[in-house]
Protein backbone atom coordinates (compact mmCIF):
# COMPACT_ATOMS: atom_id res chain seq x y z
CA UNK A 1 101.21 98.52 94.29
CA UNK A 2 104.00 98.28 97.03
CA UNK A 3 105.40 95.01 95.04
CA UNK A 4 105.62 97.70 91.92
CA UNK A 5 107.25 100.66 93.90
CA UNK A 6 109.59 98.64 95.55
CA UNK A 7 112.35 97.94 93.34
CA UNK A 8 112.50 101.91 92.70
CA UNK A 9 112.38 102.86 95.90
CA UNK A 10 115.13 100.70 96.29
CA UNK A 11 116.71 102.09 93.64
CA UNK A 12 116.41 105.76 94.86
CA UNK A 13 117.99 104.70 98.26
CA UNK A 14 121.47 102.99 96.43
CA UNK A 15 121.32 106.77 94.59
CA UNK A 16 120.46 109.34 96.82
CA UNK A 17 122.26 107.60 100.32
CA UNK A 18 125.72 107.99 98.85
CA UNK A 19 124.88 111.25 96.84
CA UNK A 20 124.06 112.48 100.31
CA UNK A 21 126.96 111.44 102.01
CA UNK A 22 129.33 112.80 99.54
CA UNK A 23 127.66 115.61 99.22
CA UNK A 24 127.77 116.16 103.04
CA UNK A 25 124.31 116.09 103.49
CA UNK A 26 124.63 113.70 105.85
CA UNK A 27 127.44 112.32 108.26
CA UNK A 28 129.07 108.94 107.52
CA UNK A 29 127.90 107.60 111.27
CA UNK A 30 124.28 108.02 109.34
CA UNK A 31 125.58 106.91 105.97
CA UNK A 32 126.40 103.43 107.82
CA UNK A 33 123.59 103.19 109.70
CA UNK A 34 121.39 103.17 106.94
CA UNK A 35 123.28 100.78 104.95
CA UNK A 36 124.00 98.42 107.60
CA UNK A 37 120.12 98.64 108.35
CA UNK A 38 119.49 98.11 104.92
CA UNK A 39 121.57 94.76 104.81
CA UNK A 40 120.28 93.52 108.10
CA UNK A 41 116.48 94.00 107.07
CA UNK A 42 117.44 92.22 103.71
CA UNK A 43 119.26 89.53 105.99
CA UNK A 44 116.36 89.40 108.03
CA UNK A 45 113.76 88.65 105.76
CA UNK A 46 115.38 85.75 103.35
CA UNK A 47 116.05 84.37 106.85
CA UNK A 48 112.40 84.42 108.13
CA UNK A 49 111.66 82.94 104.73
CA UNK A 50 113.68 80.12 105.45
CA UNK A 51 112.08 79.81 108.72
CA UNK A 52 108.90 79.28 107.49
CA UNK A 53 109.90 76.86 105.34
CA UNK A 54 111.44 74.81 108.14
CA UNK A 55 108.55 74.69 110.50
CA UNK A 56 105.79 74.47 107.88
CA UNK A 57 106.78 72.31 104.51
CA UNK A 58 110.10 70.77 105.73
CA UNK A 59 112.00 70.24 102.20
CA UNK A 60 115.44 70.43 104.26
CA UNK A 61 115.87 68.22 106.67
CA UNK A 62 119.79 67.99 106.84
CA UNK A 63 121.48 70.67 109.50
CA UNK A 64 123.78 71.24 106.73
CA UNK A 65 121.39 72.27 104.08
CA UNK A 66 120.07 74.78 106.50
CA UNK A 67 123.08 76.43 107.49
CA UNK A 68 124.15 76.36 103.85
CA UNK A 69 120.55 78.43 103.14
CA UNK A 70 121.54 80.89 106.07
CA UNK A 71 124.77 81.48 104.49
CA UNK A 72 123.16 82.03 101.20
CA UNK A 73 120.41 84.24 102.89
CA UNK A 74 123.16 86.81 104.24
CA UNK A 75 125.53 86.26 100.93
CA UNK A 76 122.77 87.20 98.68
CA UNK A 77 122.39 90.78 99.95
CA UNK A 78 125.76 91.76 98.29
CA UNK A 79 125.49 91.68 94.48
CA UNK A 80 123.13 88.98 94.17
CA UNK A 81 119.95 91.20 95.12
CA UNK A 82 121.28 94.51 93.61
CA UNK A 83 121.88 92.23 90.11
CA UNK A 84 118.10 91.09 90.42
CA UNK A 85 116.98 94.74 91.39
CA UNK A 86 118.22 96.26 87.99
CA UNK A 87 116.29 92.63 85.80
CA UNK A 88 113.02 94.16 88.24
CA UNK A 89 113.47 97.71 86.88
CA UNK A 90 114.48 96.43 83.30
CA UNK A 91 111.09 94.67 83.93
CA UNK A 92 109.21 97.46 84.66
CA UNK A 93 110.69 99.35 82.07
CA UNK A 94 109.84 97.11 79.50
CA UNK A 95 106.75 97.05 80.64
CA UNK A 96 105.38 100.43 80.25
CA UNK A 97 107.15 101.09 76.83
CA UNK A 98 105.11 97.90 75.80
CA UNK A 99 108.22 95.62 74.71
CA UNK A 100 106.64 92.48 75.37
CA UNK A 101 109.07 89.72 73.52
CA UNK A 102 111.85 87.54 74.68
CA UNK A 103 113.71 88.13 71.20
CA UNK A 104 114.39 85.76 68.78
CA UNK A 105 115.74 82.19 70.02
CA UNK A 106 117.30 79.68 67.97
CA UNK A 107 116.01 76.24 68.80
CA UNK A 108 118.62 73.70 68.52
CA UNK A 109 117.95 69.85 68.99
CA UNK A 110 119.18 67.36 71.87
């Protein structure tokens, strides 16, 4: 259930934060904080991901794979995971209208 709420949830906070701030609902001190809170919990967890990778299956080995992970791990919560949000809701949307098919595909040999 929280894996199916999330991604509109999500959603509903990229709305309603900056229709509150312009709005002036809320202050832009709070309009930050929650974005830079936002960022840093999305930071956060790809990071924690990668460090249970490291101490548990060890794929990457290299110091430079790692760091280039970490970089990707902060990088990816500015575009990358707002682009995948929308395929999630798209998802979901598809979903419960029942459209169930990839559409048509044109195979083409080697």
């Amino acid at each position: 259930i929280f894996e199916m709420a999330a991604p509109l949830i999500e959603i509903a906070g990229y709305i309603m934060l900056p229709y509150f701030y312009f709005n002036g609902l809320i202050e832009l001190d709070t309009f930050l904080l929650f974005l830079i809170i936002a960022v840093l919990v999305g930071v956060l967890n790809s990071l924690l991901a990668l460090f249970l990778e490291m101490i548990t299956f060890r794929h990457y080995r290299r110091l430079k794979d790692i760091f280039e992970m970490a970089l990707f791990a902060v990088l990816e919560n500015f575009g990358y995971r707002q682009l995948t949000l929308l395929f999630r809701v798209k998802g979901m949307i598809q979903q419960i209208t029942g459209k169930k098919e990839w559409g048509k595909m044109k195979r083409k040999g080697f």
